[in-house]
Protein backbone atom coordinates (compact mmCIF):
# COMPACT_ATOMS: atom_id res chain seq x y z
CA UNK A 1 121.42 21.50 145.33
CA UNK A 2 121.95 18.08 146.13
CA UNK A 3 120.33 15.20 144.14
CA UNK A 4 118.28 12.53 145.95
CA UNK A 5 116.83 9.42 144.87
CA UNK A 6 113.27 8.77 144.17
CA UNK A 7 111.17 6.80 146.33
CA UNK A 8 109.84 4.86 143.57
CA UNK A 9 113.39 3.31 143.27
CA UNK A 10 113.17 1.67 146.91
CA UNK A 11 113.04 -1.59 145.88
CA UNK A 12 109.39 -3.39 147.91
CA UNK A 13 110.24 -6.50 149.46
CA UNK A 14 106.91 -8.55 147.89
CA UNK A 15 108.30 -7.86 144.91
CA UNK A 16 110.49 -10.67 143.07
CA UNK A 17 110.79 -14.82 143.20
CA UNK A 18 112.06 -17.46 144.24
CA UNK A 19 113.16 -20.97 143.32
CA UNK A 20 114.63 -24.45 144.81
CA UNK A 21 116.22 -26.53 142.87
CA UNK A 22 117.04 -30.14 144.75
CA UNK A 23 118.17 -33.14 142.58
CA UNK A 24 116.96 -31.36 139.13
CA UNK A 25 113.36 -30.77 140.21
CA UNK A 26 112.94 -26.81 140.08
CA UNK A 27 110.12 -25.55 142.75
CA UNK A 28 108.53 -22.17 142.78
CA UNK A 29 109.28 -21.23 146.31
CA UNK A 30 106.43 -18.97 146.63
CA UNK A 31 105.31 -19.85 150.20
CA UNK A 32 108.51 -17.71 151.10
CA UNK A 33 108.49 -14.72 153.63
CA UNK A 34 112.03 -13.55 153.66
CA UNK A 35 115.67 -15.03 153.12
CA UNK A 36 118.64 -13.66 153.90
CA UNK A 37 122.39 -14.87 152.27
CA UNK A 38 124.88 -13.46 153.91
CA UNK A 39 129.10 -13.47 152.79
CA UNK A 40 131.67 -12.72 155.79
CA UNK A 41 135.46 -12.13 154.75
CA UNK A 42 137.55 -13.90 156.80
CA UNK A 43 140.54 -11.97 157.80
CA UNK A 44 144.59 -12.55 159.15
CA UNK A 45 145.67 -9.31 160.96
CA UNK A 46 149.60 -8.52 159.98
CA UNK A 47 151.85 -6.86 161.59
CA UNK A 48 153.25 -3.62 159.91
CA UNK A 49 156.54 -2.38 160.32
CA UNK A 50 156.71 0.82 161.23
CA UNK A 51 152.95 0.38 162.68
CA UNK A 52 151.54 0.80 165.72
CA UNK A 53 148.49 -1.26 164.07
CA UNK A 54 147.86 -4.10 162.39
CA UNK A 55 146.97 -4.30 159.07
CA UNK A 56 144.26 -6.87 158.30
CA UNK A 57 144.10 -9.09 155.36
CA UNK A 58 141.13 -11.19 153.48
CA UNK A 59 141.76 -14.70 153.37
CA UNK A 60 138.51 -16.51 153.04
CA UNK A 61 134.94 -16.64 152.72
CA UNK A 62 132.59 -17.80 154.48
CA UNK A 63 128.32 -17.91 153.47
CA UNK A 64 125.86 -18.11 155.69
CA UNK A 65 121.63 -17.61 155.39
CA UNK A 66 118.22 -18.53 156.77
CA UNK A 67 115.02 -18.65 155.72
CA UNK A 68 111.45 -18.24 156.92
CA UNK A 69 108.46 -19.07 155.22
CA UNK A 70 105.06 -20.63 155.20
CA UNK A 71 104.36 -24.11 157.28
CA UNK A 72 103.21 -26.02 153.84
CA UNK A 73 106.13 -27.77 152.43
CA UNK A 74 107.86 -30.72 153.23
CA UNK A 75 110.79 -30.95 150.77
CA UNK A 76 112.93 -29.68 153.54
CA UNK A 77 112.26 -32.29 155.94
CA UNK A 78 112.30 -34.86 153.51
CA UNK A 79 115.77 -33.59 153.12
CA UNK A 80 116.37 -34.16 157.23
CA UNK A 81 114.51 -37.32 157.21
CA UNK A 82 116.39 -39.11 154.20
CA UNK A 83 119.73 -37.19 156.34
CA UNK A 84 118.85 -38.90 159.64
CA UNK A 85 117.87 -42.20 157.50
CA UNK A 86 120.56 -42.92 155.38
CA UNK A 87 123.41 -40.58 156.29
CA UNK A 88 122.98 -38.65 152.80
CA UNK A 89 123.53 -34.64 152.79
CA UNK A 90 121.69 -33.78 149.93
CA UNK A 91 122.93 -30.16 148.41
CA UNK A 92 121.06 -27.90 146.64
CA UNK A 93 120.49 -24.45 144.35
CA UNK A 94 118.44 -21.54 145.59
CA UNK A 95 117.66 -18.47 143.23
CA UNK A 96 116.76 -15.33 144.13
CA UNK A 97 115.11 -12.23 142.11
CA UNK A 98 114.00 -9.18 143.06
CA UNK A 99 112.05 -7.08 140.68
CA UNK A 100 110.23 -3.79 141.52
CA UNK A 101 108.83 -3.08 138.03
CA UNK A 102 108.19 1.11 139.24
CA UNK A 103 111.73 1.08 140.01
CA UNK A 104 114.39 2.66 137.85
CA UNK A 105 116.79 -0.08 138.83
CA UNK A 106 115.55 -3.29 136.61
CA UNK A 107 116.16 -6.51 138.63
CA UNK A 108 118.91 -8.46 140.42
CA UNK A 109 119.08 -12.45 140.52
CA UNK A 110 121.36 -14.36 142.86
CA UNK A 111 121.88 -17.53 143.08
CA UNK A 112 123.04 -20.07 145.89
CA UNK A 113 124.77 -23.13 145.13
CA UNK A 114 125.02 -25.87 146.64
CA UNK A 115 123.14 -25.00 149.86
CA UNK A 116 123.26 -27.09 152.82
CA UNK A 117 120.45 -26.93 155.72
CA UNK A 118 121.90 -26.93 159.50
CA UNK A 119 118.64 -28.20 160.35
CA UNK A 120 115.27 -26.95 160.73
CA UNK A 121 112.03 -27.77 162.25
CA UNK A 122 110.30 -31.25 162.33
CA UNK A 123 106.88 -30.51 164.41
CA UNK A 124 105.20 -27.44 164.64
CA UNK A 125 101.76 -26.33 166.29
CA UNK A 126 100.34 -22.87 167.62
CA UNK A 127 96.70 -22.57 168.97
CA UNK A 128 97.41 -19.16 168.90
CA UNK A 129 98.78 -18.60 165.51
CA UNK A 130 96.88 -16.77 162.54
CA UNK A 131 99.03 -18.95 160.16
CA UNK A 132 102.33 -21.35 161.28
CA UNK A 133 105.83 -20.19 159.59
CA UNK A 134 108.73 -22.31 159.40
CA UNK A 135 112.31 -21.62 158.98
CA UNK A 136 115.64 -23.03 158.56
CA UNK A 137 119.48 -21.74 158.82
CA UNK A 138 121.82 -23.11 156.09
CA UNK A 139 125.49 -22.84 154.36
CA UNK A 140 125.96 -22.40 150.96
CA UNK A 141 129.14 -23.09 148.54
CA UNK A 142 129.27 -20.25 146.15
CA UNK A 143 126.79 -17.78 144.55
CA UNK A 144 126.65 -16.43 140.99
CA UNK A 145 125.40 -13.08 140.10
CA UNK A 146 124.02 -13.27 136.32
CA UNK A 147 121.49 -9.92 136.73
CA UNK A 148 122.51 -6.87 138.86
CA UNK A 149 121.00 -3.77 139.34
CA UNK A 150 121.23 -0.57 137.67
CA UNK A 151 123.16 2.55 138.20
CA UNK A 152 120.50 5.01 139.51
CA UNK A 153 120.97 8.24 137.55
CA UNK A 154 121.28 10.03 140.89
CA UNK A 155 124.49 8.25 141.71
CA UNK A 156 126.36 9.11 138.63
């Protein structure tokens, strides 16, 4: 009989943190709804001898996310402002946990360095809206990996 996993180890979305870290001040990014980093492989296709395909090759990297949260912060814009005032990109850290603690699986941290926004929104207002969200895209550098998940039993 085949083995499944348990639904205790789906891992809820609520559950984990976040942080910003611009210029050495550390925020609790709690007014976060979701965020999304995303690496795509850049590639070369080669001809094979002998082929009637090509082969394809990594060559690169390339990372990509966005983010959507709460309309109650203004560090971001302060970032566009001072941008569209002085000419100053200013980079910046974003860490990531999530931690279901009735999952199996233990927690997994991630964290983006040296993040960069493509912009994001300046004004925003909804008669209609229960609550206001805002969101931005945004480039990142590199990412480090210091806590991964655990081997469910299942898969072993």
């Amino acid at each position: 009989m085949n083995e499944t996993m348990h639904a205790k180890d789906a891992i809820s979305g609520a559950q984990g943190e976040a942080f910003v870290t611009i210029e050495g001040t550390r925020y609790n990014f709690a007014q976060l709804i979701n965020l999304q980093a995303d690496m795509g492989k850049t590639k070369t296709q080669v001809p094979i001898l002998g082929k009637v395909g090509k082969g394809n090759k990594s060559t690169g990297a390339e990372y990509t996310g966005s983010a959507t949260f709460h309309f109650n912060t203004s560090i971001f814009r302060e970032l566009l402002y001072r941008y569209k005032e002085t000419g100053e990109d200013i980079y910046f850290d974003i860490q990531t946990t999530n931690e279901d603690k009735s999952s199996s699986v233990g927690r997994q941290t991630v964290i983006l360095k040296d993040c960069n926004l493509d912009g994001g929104i300046i004004a925003l207002l909804d008669a209609d809206a229960e609550y206001l969200e805002d969101s931005f895209e945004f480039t990142y550098e590199d990412w480090d990996f210091p806590e991964k998940f655990s081997i469910l039993d299942v898969m072993q």
